[in-house]
Structures are given as C-alpha cells and as structure tokens.
PDB file of N, CA and C in Angstrom:
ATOM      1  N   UNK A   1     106.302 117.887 -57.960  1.00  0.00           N
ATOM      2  CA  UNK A   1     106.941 118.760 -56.996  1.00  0.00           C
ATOM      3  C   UNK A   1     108.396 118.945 -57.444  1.00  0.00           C
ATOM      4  N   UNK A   2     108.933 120.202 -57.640  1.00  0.00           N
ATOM      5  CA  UNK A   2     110.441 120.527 -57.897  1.00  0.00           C
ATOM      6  C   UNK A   2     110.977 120.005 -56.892  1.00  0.00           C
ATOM      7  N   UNK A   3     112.360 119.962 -57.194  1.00  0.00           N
ATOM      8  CA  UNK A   3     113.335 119.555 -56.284  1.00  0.00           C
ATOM      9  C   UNK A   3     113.252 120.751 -55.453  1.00  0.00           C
ATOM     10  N   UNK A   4     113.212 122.141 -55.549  1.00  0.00           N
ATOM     11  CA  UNK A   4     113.562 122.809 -54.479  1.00  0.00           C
ATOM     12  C   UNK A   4     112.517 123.300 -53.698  1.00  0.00           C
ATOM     13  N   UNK A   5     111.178 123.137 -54.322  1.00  0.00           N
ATOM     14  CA  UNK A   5     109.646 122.641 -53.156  1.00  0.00           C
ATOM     15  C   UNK A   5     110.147 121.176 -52.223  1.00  0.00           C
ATOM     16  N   UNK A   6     110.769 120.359 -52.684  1.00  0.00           N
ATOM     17  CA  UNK A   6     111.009 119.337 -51.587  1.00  0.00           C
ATOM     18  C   UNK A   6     111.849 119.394 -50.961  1.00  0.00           C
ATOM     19  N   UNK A   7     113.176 120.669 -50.950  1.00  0.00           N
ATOM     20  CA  UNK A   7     113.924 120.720 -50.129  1.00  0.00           C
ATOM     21  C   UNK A   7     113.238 122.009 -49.214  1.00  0.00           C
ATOM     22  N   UNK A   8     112.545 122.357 -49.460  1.00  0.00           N
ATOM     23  CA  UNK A   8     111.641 123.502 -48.647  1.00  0.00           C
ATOM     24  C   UNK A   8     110.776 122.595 -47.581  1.00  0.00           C
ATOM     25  N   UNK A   9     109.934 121.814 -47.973  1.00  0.00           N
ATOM     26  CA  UNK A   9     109.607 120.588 -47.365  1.00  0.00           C
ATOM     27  C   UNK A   9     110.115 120.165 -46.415  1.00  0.00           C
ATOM     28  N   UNK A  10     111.118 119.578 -46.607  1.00  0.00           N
ATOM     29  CA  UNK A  10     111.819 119.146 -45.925  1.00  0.00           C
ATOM     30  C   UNK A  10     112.635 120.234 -44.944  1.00  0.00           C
ATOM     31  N   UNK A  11     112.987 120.923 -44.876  1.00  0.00           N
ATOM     32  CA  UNK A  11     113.628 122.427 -43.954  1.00  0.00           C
ATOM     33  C   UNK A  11     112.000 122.419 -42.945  1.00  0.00           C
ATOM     34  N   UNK A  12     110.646 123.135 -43.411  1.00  0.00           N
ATOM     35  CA  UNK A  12     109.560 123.235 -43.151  1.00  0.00           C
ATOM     36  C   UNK A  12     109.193 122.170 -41.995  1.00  0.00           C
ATOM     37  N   UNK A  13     108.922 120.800 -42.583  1.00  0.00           N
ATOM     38  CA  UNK A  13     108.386 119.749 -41.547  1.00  0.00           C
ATOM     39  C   UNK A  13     109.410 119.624 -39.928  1.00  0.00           C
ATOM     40  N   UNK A  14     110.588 119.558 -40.053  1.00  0.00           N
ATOM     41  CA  UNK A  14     111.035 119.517 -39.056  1.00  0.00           C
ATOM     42  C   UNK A  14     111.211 120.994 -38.036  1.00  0.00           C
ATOM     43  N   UNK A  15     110.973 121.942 -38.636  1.00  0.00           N
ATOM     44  CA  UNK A  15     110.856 123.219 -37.844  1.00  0.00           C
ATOM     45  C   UNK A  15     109.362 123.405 -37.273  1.00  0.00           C
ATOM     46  N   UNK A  16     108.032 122.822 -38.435  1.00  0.00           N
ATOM     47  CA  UNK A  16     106.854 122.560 -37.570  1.00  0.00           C
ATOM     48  C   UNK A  16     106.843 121.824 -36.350  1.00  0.00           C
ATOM     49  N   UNK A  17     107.750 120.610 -36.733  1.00  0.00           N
ATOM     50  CA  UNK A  17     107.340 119.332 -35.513  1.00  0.00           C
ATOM     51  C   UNK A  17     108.240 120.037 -34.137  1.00  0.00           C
ATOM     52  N   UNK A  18     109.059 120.572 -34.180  1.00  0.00           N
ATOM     53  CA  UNK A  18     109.656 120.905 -33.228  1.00  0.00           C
ATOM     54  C   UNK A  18     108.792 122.204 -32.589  1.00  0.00           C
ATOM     55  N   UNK A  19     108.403 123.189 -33.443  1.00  0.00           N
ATOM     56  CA  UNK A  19     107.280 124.215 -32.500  1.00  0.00           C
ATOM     57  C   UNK A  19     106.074 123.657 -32.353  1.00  0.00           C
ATOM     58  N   UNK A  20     105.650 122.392 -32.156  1.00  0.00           N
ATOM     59  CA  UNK A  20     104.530 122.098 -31.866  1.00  0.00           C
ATOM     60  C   UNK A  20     105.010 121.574 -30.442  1.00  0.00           C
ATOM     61  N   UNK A  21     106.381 120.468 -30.801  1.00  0.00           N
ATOM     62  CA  UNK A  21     106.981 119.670 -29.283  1.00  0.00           C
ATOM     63  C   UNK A  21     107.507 121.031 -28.195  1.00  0.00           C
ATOM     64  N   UNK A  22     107.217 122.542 -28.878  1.00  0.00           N
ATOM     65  CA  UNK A  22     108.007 123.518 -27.577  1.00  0.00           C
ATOM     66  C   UNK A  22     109.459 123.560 -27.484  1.00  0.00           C
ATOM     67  N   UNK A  23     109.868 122.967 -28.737  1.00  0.00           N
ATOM     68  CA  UNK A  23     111.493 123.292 -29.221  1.00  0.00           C
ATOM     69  C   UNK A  23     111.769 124.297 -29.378  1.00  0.00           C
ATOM     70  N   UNK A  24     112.794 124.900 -29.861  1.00  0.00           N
ATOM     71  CA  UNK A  24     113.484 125.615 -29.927  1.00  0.00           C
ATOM     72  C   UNK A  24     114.388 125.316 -31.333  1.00  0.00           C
ATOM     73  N   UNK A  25     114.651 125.363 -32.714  1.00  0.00           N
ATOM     74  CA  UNK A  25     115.531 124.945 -33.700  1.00  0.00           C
ATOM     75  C   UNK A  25     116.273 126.575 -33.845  1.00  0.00           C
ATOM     76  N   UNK A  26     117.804 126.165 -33.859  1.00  0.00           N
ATOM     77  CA  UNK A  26     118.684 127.982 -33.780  1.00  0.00           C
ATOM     78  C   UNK A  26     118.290 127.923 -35.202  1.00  0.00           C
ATOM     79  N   UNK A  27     118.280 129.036 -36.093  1.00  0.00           N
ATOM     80  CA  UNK A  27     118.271 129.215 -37.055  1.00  0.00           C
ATOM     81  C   UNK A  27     119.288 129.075 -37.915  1.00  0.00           C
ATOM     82  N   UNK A  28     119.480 128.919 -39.269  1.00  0.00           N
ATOM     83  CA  UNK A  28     121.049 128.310 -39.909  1.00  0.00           C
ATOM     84  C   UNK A  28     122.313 127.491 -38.737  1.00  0.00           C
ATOM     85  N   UNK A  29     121.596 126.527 -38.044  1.00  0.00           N
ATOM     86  CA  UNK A  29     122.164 125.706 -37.543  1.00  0.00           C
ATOM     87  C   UNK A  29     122.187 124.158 -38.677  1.00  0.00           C
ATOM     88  N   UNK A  30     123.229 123.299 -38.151  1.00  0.00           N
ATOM     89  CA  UNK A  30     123.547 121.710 -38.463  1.00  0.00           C
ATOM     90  C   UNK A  30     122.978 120.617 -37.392  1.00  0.00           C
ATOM     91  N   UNK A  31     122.313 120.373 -38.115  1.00  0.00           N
ATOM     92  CA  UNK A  31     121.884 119.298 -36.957  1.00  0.00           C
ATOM     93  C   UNK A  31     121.631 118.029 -37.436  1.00  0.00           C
ATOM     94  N   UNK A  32     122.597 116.978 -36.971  1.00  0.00           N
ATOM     95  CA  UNK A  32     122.612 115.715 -37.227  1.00  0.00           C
ATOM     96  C   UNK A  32     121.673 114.951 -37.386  1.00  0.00           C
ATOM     97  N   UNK A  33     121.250 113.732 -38.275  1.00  0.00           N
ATOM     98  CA  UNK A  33     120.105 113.415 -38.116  1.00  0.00           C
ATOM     99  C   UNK A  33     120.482 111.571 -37.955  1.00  0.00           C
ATOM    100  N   UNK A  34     120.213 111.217 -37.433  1.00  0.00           N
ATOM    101  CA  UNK A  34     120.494 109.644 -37.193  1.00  0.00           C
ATOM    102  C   UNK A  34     119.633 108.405 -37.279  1.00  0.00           C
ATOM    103  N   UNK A  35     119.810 107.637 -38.494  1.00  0.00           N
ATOM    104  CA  UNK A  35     118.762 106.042 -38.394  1.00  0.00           C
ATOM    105  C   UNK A  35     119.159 105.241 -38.081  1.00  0.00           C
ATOM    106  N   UNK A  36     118.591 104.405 -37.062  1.00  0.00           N
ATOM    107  CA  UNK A  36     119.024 102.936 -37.149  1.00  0.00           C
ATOM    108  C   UNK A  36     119.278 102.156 -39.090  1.00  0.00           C
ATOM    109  N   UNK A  37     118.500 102.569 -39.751  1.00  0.00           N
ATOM    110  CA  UNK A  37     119.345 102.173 -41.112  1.00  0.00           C
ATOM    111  C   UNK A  37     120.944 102.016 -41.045  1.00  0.00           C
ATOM    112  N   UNK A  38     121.279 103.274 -40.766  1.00  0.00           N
ATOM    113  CA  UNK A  38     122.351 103.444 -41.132  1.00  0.00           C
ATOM    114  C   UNK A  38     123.433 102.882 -39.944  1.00  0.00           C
ATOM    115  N   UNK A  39     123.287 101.897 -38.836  1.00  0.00           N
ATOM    116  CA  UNK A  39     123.959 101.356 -38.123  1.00  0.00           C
ATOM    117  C   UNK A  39     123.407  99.772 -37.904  1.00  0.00           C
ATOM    118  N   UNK A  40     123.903  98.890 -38.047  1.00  0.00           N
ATOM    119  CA  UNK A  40     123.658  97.389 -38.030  1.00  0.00           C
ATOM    120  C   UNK A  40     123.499  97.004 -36.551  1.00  0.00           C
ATOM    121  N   UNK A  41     124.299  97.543 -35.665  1.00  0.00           N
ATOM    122  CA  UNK A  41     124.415  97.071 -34.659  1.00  0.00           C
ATOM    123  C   UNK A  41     122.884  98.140 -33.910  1.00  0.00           C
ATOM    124  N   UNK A  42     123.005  99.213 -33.789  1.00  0.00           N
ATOM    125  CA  UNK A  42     121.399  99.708 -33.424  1.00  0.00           C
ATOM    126  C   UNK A  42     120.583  99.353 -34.151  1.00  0.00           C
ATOM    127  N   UNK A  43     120.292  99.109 -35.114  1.00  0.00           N
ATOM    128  CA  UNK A  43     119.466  98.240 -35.931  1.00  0.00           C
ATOM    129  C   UNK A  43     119.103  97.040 -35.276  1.00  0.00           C
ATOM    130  N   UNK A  44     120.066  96.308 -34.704  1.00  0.00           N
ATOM    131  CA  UNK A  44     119.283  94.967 -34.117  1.00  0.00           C
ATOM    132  C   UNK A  44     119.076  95.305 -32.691  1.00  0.00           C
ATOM    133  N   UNK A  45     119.419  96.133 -32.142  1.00  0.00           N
ATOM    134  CA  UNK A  45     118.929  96.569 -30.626  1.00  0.00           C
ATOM    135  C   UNK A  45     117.672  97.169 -30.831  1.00  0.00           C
ATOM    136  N   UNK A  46     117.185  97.564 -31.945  1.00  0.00           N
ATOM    137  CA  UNK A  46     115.762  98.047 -31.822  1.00  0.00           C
ATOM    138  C   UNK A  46     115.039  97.216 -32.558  1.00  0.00           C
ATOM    139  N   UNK A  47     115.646  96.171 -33.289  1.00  0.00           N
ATOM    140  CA  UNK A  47     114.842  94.941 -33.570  1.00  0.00           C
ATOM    141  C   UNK A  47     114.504  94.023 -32.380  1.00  0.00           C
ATOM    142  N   UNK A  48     115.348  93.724 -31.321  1.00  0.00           N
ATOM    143  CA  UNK A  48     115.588  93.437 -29.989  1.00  0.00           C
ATOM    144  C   UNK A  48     114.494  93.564 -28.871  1.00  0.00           C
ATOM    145  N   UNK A  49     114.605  94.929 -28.994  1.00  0.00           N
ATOM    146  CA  UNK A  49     113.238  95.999 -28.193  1.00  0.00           C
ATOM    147  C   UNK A  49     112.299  95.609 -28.471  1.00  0.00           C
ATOM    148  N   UNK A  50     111.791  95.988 -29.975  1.00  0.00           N
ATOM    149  CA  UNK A  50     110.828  96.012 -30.580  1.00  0.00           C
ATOM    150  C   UNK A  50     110.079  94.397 -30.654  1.00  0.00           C
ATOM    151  N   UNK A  51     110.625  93.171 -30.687  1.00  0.00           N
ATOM    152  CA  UNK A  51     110.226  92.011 -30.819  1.00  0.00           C
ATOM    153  C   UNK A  51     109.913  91.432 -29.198  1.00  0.00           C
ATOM    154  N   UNK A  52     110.724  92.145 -28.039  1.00  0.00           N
ATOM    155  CA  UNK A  52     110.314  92.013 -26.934  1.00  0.00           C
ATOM    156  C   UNK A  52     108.978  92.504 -26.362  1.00  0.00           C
ATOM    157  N   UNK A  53     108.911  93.787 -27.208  1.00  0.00           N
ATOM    158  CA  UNK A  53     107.340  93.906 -27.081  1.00  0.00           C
ATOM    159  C   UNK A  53     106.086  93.189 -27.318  1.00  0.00           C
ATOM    160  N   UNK A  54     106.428  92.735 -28.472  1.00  0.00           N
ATOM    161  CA  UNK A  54     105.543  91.728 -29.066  1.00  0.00           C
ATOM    162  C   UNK A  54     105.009  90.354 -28.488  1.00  0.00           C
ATOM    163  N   UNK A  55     105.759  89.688 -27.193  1.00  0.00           N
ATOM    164  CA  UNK A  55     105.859  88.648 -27.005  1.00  0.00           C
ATOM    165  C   UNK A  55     105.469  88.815 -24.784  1.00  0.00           C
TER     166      UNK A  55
END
C-alpha cells in the first residue's frame, strides 16, 4: 500500500465511522485526536477503570 492509499485510508475510515454513528464531520475541518498513550496521568485512570472492572 503507498503512502498516499494510507493516508486516504485513514481520511476514509473516520468519515465512514462517523456516518454510520449519524455524525456529521465539516469538511476540510481539524479535528483533534487524543490517546491515553499520549498522557501518563489518563493512562492510569483508565488503567484504574479498566482493572476495577475486572475484579
């Protein structure tokens, strides 16, 4: 797969998942995207959650 089939991909999947959920995505909009990866401290609040379930 080219790099610019996977950036098509990627544009594609999240405009499906959202007209399936009855979203709405504006077109040539920015839209933030956020992981617990990328924060330590939500990272262990959903390790937190998630292990409370378990038990």
């Amino acid at each position: 797969m080219t790099l610019t089939d996977k950036l098509r991909a990627m544009q594609f999947l999240p405009a499906e998942l959202a007209r399936d959920e009855g979203l709405a995505l504006i077109p040539d909009a920015t839209y933030e995207s956020w992981s617990s990866l990328d924060s330590h401290q939500a990272g262990r609040l959903f390790h937190t959650s998630f292990a409370s379930l378990l038990t």
